[in-house]
C-alpha atoms as a PDB file:
ATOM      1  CA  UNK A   1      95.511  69.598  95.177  1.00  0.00           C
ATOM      2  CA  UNK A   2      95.914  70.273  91.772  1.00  0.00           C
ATOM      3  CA  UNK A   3      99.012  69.129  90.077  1.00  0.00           C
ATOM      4  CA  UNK A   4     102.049  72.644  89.657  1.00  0.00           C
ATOM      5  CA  UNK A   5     103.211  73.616  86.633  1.00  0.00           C
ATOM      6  CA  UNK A   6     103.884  75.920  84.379  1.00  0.00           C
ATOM      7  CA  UNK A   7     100.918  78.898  85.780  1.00  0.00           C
ATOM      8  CA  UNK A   8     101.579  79.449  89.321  1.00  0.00           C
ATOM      9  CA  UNK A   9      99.354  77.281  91.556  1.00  0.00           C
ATOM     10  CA  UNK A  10      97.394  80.109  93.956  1.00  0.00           C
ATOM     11  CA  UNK A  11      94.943  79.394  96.686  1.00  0.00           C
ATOM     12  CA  UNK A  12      92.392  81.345  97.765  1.00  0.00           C
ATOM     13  CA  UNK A  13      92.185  84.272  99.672  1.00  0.00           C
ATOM     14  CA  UNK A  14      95.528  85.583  98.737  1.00  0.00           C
ATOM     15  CA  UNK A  15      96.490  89.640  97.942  1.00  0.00           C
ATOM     16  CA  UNK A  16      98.961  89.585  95.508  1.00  0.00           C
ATOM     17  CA  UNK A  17     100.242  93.360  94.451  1.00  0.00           C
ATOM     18  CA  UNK A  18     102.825  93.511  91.637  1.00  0.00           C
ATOM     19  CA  UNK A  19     104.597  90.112  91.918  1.00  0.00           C
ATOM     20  CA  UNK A  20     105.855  87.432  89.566  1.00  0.00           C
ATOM     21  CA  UNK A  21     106.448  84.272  89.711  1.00  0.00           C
ATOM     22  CA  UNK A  22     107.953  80.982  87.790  1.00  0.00           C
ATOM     23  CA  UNK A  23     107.117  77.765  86.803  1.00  0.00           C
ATOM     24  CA  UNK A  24     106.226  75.363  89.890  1.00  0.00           C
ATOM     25  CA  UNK A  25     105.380  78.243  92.114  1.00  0.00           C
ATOM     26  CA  UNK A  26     102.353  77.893  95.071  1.00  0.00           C
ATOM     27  CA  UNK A  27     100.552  80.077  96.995  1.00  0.00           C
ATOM     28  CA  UNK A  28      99.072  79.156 100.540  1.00  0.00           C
ATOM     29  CA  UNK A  29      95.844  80.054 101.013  1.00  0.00           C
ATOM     30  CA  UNK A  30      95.296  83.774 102.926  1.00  0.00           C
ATOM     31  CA  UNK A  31      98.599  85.053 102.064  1.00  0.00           C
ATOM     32  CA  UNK A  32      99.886  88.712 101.315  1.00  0.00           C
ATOM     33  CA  UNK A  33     102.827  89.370  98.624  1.00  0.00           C
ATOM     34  CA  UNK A  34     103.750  92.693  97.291  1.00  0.00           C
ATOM     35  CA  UNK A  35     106.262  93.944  94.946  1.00  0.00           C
ATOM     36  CA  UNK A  36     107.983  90.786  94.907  1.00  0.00           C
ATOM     37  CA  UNK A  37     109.554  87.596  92.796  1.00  0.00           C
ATOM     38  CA  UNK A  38     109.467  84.075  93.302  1.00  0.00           C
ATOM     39  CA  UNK A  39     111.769  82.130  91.497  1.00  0.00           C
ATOM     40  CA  UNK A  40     110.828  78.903  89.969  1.00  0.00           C
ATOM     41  CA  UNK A  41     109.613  75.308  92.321  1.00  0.00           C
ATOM     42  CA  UNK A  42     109.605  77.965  95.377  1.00  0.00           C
ATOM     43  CA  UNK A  43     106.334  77.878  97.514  1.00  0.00           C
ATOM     44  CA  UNK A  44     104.658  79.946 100.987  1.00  0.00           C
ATOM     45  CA  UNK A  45     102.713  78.020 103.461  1.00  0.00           C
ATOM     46  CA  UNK A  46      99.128  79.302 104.402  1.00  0.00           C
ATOM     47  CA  UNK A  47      99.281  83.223 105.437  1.00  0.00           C
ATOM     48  CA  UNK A  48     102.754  84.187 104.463  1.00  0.00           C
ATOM     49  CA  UNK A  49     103.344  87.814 104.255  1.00  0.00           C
ATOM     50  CA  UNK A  50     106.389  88.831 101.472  1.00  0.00           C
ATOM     51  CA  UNK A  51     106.613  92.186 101.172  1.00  0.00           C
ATOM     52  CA  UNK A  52     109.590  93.624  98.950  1.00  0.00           C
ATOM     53  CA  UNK A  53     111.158  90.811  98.277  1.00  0.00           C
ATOM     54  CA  UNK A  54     113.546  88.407  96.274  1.00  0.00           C
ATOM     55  CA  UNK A  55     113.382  84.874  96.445  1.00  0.00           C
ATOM     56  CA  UNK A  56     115.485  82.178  94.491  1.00  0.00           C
ATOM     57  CA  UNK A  57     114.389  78.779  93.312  1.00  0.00           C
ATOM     58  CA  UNK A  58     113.022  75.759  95.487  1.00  0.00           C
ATOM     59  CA  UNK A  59     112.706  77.833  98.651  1.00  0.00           C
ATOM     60  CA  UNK A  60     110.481  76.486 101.165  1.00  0.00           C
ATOM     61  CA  UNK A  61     108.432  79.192 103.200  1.00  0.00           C
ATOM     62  CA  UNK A  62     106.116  77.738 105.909  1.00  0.00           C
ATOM     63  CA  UNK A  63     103.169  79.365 107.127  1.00  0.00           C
ATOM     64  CA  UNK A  64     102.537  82.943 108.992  1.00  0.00           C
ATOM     65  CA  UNK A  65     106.202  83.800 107.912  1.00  0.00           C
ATOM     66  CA  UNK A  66     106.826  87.352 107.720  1.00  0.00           C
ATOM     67  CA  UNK A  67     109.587  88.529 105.145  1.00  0.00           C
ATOM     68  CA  UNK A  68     110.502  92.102 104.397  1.00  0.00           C
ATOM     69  CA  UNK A  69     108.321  93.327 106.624  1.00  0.00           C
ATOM     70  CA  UNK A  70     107.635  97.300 106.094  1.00  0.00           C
ATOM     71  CA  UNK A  71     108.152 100.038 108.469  1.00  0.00           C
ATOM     72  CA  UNK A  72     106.787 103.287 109.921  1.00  0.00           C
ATOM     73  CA  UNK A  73     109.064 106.911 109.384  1.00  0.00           C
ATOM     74  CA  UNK A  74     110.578 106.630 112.738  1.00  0.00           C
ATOM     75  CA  UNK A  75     112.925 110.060 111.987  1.00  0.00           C
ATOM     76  CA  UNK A  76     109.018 111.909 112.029  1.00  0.00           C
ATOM     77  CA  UNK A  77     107.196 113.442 114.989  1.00  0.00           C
ATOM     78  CA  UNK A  78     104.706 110.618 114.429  1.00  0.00           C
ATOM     79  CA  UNK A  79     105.036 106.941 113.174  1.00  0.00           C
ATOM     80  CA  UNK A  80     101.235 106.889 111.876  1.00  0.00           C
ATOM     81  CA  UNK A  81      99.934 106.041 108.656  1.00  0.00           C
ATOM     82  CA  UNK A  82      98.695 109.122 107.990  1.00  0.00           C
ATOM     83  CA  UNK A  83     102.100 110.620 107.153  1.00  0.00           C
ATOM     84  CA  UNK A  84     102.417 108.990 104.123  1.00  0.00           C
ATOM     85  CA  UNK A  85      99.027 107.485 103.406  1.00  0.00           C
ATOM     86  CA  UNK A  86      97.347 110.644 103.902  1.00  0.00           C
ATOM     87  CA  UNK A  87      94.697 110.499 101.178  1.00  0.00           C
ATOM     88  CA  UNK A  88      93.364 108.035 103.205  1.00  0.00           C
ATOM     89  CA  UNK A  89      92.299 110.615 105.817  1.00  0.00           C
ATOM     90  CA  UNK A  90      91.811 113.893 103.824  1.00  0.00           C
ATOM     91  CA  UNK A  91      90.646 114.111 100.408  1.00  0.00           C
ATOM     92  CA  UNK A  92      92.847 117.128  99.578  1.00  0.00           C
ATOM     93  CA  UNK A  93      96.005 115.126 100.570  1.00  0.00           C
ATOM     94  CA  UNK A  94      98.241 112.867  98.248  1.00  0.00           C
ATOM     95  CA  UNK A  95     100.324 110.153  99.650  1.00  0.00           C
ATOM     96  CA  UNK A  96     104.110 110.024 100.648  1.00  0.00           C
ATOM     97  CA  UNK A  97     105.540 108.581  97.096  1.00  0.00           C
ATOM     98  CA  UNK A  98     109.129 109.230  98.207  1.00  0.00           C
ATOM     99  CA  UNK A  99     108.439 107.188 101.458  1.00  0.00           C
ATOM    100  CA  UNK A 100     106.390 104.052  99.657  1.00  0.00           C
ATOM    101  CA  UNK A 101     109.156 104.216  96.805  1.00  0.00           C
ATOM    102  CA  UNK A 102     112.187 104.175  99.905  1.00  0.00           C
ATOM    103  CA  UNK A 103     110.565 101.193 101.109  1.00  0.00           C
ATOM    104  CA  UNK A 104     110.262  99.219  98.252  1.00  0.00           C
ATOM    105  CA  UNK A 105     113.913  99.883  97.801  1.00  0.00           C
ATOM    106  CA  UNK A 106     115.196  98.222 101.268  1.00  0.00           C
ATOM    107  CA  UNK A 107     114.729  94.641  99.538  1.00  0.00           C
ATOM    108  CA  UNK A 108     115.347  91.205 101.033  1.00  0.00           C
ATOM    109  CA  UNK A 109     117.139  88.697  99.359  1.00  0.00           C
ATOM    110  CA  UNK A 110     116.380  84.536 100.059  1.00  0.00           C
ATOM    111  CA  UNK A 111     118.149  82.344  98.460  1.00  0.00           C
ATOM    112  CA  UNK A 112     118.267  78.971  96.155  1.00  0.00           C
ATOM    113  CA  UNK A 113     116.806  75.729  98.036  1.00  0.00           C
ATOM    114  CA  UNK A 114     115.970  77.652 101.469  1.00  0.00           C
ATOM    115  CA  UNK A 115     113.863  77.305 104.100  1.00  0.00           C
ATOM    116  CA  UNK A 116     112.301  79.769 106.240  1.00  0.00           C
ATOM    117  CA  UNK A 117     110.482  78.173 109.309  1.00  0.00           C
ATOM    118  CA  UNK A 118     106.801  78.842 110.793  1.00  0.00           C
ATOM    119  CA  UNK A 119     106.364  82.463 112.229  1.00  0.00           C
ATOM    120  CA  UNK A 120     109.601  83.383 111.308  1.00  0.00           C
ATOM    121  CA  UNK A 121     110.111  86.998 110.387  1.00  0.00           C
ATOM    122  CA  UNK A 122     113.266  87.977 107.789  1.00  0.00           C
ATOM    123  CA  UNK A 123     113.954  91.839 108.363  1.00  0.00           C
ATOM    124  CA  UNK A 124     113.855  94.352 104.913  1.00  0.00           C
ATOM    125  CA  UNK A 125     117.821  94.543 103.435  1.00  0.00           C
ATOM    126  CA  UNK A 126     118.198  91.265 105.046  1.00  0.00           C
ATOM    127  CA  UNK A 127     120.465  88.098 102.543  1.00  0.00           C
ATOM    128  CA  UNK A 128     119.232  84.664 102.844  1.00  0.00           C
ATOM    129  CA  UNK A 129     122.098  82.435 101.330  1.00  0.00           C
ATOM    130  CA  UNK A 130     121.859  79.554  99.285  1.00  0.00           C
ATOM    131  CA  UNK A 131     120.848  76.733 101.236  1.00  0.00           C
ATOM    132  CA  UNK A 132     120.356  78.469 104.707  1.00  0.00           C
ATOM    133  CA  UNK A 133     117.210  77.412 107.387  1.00  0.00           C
ATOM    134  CA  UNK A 134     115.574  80.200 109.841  1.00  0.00           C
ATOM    135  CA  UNK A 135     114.391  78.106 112.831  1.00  0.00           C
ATOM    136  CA  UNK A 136     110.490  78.420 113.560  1.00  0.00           C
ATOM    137  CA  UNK A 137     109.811  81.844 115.258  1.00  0.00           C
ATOM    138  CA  UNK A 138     113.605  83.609 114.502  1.00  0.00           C
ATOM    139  CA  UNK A 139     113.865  87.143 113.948  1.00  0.00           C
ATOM    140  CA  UNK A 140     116.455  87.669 111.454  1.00  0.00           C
ATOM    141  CA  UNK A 141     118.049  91.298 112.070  1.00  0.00           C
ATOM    142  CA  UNK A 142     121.712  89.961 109.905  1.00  0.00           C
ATOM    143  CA  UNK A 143     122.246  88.081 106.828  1.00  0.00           C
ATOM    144  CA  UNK A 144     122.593  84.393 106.851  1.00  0.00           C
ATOM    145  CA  UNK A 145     125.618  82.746 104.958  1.00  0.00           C
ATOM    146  CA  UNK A 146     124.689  79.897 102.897  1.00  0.00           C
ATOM    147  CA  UNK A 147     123.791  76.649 104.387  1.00  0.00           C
ATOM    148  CA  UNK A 148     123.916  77.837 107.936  1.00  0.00           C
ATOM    149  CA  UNK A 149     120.907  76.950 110.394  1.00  0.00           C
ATOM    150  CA  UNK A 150     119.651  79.921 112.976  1.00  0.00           C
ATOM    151  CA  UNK A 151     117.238  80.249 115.078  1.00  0.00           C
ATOM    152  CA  UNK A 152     116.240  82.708 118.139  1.00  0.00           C
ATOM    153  CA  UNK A 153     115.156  86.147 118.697  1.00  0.00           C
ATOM    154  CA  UNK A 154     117.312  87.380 116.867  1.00  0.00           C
ATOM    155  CA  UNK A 155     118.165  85.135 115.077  1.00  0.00           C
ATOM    156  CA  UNK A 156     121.994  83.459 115.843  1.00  0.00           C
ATOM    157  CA  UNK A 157     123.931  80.216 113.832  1.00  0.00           C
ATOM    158  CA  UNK A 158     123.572  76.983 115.176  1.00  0.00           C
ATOM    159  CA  UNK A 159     125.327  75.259 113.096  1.00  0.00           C
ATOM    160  CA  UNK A 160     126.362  74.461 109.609  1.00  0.00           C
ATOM    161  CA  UNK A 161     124.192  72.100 107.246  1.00  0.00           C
ATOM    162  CA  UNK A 162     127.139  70.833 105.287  1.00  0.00           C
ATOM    163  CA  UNK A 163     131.130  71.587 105.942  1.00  0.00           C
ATOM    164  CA  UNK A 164     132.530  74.272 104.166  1.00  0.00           C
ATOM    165  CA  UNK A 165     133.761  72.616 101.524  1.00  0.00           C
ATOM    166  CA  UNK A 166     130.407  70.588 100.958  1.00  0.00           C
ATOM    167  CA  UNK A 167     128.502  74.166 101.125  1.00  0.00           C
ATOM    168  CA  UNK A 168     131.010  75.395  98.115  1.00  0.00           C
ATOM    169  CA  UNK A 169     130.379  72.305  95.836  1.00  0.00           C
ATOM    170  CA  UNK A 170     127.326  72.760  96.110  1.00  0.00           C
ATOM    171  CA  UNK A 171     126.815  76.144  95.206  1.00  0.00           C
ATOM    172  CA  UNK A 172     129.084  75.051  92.214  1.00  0.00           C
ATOM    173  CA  UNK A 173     127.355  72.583  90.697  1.00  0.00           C
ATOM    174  CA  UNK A 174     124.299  74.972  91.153  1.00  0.00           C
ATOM    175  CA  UNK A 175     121.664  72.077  90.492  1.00  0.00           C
ATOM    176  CA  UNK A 176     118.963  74.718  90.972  1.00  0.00           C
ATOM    177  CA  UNK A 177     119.329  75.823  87.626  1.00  0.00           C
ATOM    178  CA  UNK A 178     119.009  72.004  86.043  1.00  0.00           C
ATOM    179  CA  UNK A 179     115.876  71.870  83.972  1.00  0.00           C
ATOM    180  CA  UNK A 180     112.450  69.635  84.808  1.00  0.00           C
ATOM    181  CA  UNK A 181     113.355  66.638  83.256  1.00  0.00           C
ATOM    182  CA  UNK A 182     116.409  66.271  84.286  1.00  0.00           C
ATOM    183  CA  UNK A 183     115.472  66.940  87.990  1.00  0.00           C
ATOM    184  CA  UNK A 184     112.754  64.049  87.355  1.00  0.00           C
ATOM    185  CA  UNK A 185     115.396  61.669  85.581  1.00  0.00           C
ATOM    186  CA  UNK A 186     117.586  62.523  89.303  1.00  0.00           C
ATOM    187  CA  UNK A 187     114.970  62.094  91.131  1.00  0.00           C
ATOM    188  CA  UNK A 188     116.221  59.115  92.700  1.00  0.00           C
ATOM    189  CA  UNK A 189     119.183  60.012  93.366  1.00  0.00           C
ATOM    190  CA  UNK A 190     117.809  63.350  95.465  1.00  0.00           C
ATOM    191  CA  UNK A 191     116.183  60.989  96.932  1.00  0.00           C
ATOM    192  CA  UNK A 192     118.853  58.171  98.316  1.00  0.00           C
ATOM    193  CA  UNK A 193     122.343  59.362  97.774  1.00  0.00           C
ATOM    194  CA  UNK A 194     124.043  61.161 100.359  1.00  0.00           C
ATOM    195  CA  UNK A 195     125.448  64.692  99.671  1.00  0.00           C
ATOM    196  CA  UNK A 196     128.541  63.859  99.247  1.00  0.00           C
ATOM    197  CA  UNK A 197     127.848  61.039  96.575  1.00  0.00           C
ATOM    198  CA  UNK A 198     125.828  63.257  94.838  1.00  0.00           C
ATOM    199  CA  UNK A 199     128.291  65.880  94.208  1.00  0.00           C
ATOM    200  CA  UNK A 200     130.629  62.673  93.186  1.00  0.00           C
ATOM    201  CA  UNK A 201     128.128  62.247  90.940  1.00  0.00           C
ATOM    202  CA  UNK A 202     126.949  64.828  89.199  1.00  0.00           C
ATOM    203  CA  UNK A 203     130.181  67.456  89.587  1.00  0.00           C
END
Protein backbone atom coordinates (compact mmCIF):
# COMPACT_ATOMS: atom_id res chain seq x y z
CA UNK A 1 0.00 0.00 0.00
CA UNK A 2 1.13 3.22 -0.73
CA UNK A 3 2.44 5.33 2.03
CA UNK A 4 -0.81 8.35 3.47
CA UNK A 5 -0.25 11.69 3.42
CA UNK A 6 -1.12 14.77 2.67
CA UNK A 7 -3.84 13.74 -0.68
CA UNK A 8 -6.25 11.34 0.63
CA UNK A 9 -5.21 7.73 -0.07
CA UNK A 10 -8.49 6.21 -2.21
CA UNK A 11 -8.89 2.72 -3.49
CA UNK A 12 -10.64 1.68 -6.19
CA UNK A 13 -14.05 1.29 -6.89
CA UNK A 14 -15.23 3.91 -4.56
CA UNK A 15 -18.38 6.67 -5.28
CA UNK A 16 -17.50 9.59 -3.64
CA UNK A 17 -20.33 12.57 -4.04
CA UNK A 18 -19.44 15.93 -2.47
CA UNK A 19 -17.04 14.95 0.37
CA UNK A 20 -13.79 16.22 1.83
CA UNK A 21 -11.32 14.98 3.48
CA UNK A 22 -7.83 15.74 5.48
CA UNK A 23 -4.48 14.84 5.58
CA UNK A 24 -3.92 10.95 6.38
CA UNK A 25 -7.34 10.03 5.19
CA UNK A 26 -8.06 6.29 3.32
CA UNK A 27 -10.58 4.95 1.43
CA UNK A 28 -11.40 1.09 1.31
CA UNK A 29 -11.84 -0.18 -1.80
CA UNK A 30 -15.86 -0.37 -3.08
CA UNK A 31 -17.05 2.17 -0.75
CA UNK A 32 -19.94 4.84 -1.03
CA UNK A 33 -19.60 8.47 0.72
CA UNK A 34 -21.85 11.33 0.08
CA UNK A 35 -22.11 14.76 1.33
CA UNK A 36 -19.74 14.12 3.96
CA UNK A 37 -16.24 15.09 5.93
CA UNK A 38 -13.54 13.14 7.19
CA UNK A 39 -11.37 14.69 9.48
CA UNK A 40 -7.71 14.19 9.35
CA UNK A 41 -5.72 10.27 10.08
CA UNK A 42 -9.53 8.90 9.94
CA UNK A 43 -10.00 5.84 7.55
CA UNK A 44 -13.25 3.24 6.20
CA UNK A 45 -12.59 -0.36 5.73
CA UNK A 46 -13.53 -1.98 2.29
CA UNK A 47 -17.38 -1.10 1.35
CA UNK A 48 -18.28 1.46 3.91
CA UNK A 49 -21.31 3.41 3.15
CA UNK A 50 -21.24 7.30 4.85
CA UNK A 51 -23.93 9.06 3.83
CA UNK A 52 -24.49 12.65 5.46
CA UNK A 53 -22.05 12.62 7.68
CA UNK A 54 -19.41 14.16 10.15
CA UNK A 55 -16.51 12.45 11.26
CA UNK A 56 -13.60 13.71 13.59
CA UNK A 57 -9.96 12.80 13.46
CA UNK A 58 -8.32 9.20 13.81
CA UNK A 59 -11.65 7.38 13.62
CA UNK A 60 -11.44 3.89 12.70
CA UNK A 61 -14.41 2.58 10.44
CA UNK A 62 -14.21 -1.15 9.53
CA UNK A 63 -15.69 -2.60 6.61
CA UNK A 64 -19.55 -2.85 5.29
CA UNK A 65 -20.34 -0.17 8.04
CA UNK A 66 -23.32 1.74 7.34
CA UNK A 67 -23.44 5.42 8.78
CA UNK A 68 -26.20 7.91 8.19
CA UNK A 69 -28.01 5.77 6.36
CA UNK A 70 -30.94 7.63 4.25
CA UNK A 71 -34.55 7.06 4.38
CA UNK A 72 -37.80 6.72 2.40
CA UNK A 73 -40.94 9.59 3.08
CA UNK A 74 -42.71 7.33 5.40
CA UNK A 75 -45.59 10.32 6.16
CA UNK A 76 -46.49 9.55 2.00
CA UNK A 77 -49.00 7.07 0.58
CA UNK A 78 -45.92 5.36 -0.85
CA UNK A 79 -42.24 4.94 0.39
CA UNK A 80 -40.87 4.50 -3.36
CA UNK A 81 -38.27 6.26 -5.06
CA UNK A 82 -40.29 7.63 -7.41
CA UNK A 83 -41.69 10.28 -5.05
CA UNK A 84 -38.81 12.18 -4.98
CA UNK A 85 -36.60 10.80 -7.71
CA UNK A 86 -39.21 11.09 -10.19
CA UNK A 87 -37.22 12.21 -13.22
CA UNK A 88 -35.98 8.99 -13.07
CA UNK A 89 -39.32 7.54 -14.26
CA UNK A 90 -40.94 10.38 -16.33
CA UNK A 91 -39.15 12.80 -18.32
CA UNK A 92 -41.62 15.62 -17.57
CA UNK A 93 -41.00 15.19 -13.78
CA UNK A 94 -38.29 17.00 -11.57
CA UNK A 95 -37.10 15.51 -8.40
CA UNK A 96 -38.16 16.12 -4.68
CA UNK A 97 -35.36 18.96 -3.79
CA UNK A 98 -37.09 19.73 -0.49
CA UNK A 99 -36.95 15.94 0.41
CA UNK A 100 -33.04 15.27 -0.82
CA UNK A 101 -32.17 18.75 0.90
CA UNK A 102 -34.27 17.38 4.44
CA UNK A 103 -32.12 14.50 4.30
CA UNK A 104 -28.93 15.87 3.98
CA UNK A 105 -29.88 17.94 6.94
CA UNK A 106 -30.50 14.91 9.55
CA UNK A 107 -26.53 14.61 9.91
CA UNK A 108 -24.53 12.17 12.03
CA UNK A 109 -21.87 13.16 14.08
CA UNK A 110 -18.62 10.52 15.00
CA UNK A 111 -16.26 11.59 16.95
CA UNK A 112 -12.26 12.07 17.62
CA UNK A 113 -10.27 8.59 17.89
CA UNK A 114 -13.52 6.28 17.35
CA UNK A 115 -14.23 3.16 16.22
CA UNK A 116 -17.14 1.86 14.51
CA UNK A 117 -17.08 -2.04 14.19
CA UNK A 118 -17.78 -4.40 11.01
CA UNK A 119 -21.49 -4.20 9.74
CA UNK A 120 -22.33 -1.79 12.12
CA UNK A 121 -24.97 0.70 11.11
CA UNK A 122 -24.98 4.47 12.97
CA UNK A 123 -28.63 5.91 12.41
CA UNK A 124 -28.93 9.76 10.58
CA UNK A 125 -29.00 12.60 13.73
CA UNK A 126 -27.16 10.03 15.60
CA UNK A 127 -23.59 11.61 18.11
CA UNK A 128 -20.66 9.42 18.24
CA UNK A 129 -18.50 10.82 21.21
CA UNK A 130 -14.99 11.17 21.47
CA UNK A 131 -13.46 7.98 22.01
CA UNK A 132 -16.64 5.70 21.85
CA UNK A 133 -16.60 1.83 20.05
CA UNK A 134 -19.93 0.38 18.24
CA UNK A 135 -19.53 -3.42 18.64
CA UNK A 136 -19.50 -5.40 15.19
CA UNK A 137 -23.13 -5.59 13.83
CA UNK A 138 -24.87 -2.74 16.47
CA UNK A 139 -27.58 -0.68 15.35
CA UNK A 140 -27.17 2.59 16.88
CA UNK A 141 -30.80 4.25 17.24
CA UNK A 142 -29.19 6.88 20.46
CA UNK A 143 -26.11 8.80 20.81
CA UNK A 144 -23.09 7.34 22.39
CA UNK A 145 -21.25 9.37 25.21
CA UNK A 146 -17.64 9.47 24.83
CA UNK A 147 -15.53 6.52 25.50
CA UNK A 148 -18.39 4.18 26.11
CA UNK A 149 -18.41 0.62 24.31
CA UNK A 150 -22.02 -0.71 22.82
CA UNK A 151 -22.98 -3.23 21.05
CA UNK A 152 -26.45 -5.07 20.09
CA UNK A 153 -29.44 -4.48 18.07
CA UNK A 154 -29.89 -1.62 19.13
CA UNK A 155 -27.23 -0.78 20.22
CA UNK A 156 -26.88 -0.63 24.45
CA UNK A 157 -23.45 0.39 26.80
CA UNK A 158 -21.38 -2.23 27.93
CA UNK A 159 -19.16 -0.58 29.58
CA UNK A 160 -16.86 2.33 29.90
CA UNK A 161 -13.28 2.41 28.15
CA UNK A 162 -11.71 4.62 30.75
CA UNK A 163 -13.36 5.96 34.27
CA UNK A 164 -14.93 9.10 34.17
CA UNK A 165 -12.38 11.03 35.18
CA UNK A 166 -9.81 9.32 32.70
CA UNK A 167 -12.57 9.96 29.79
CA UNK A 168 -12.47 13.92 30.87
CA UNK A 169 -8.59 14.22 30.78
CA UNK A 170 -8.59 13.00 27.93
CA UNK A 171 -10.86 14.98 26.08
CA UNK A 172 -8.78 17.84 27.75
CA UNK A 173 -5.63 17.35 26.65
CA UNK A 174 -7.35 16.81 23.18
CA UNK A 175 -4.13 15.08 21.62
CA UNK A 176 -6.13 14.76 18.40
CA UNK A 177 -5.38 18.11 17.50
CA UNK A 178 -1.30 17.65 18.12
CA UNK A 179 0.42 18.06 14.80
CA UNK A 180 2.45 15.09 12.68
CA UNK A 181 5.61 15.43 14.13
CA UNK A 182 4.86 15.62 17.28
CA UNK A 183 2.53 12.52 17.15
CA UNK A 184 5.75 10.75 15.52
CA UNK A 185 8.21 12.21 18.27
CA UNK A 186 5.19 10.39 20.90
CA UNK A 187 5.05 7.70 19.15
CA UNK A 188 6.51 5.63 21.70
CA UNK A 189 4.91 6.63 24.24
CA UNK A 190 1.26 5.80 22.38
CA UNK A 191 2.75 2.96 22.09
CA UNK A 192 3.93 1.68 25.83
CA UNK A 193 2.62 3.99 28.44
CA UNK A 194 -0.52 3.31 30.01
CA UNK A 195 -3.36 5.92 29.90
CA UNK A 196 -2.97 7.12 32.88
CA UNK A 197 0.90 7.83 32.54
CA UNK A 198 0.29 9.40 29.51
CA UNK A 199 -2.00 12.00 30.68
CA UNK A 200 0.81 12.38 33.64
CA UNK A 201 2.76 13.05 30.95
CA UNK A 202 1.71 15.11 28.56
CA UNK A 203 -1.25 17.18 30.68
Amino acid sequence: MAKLGETPFIHPDCKIVECSFGRYVEIGAGSILAFSELGDYSYCDTQADIANTTVGKFANIASHTRIGPTDHPMQQASLHHFLYRSNDYWDDAEPDAAFFAHRRARRTYVGHDTWIGHGAIVRPEVTIGHGAVVGAGAVVTRDVAPYTIVSGVPATPMRQRFPAQVAERLMALAWWDWDHATLRARLDDFRTLSVEAFLETYE
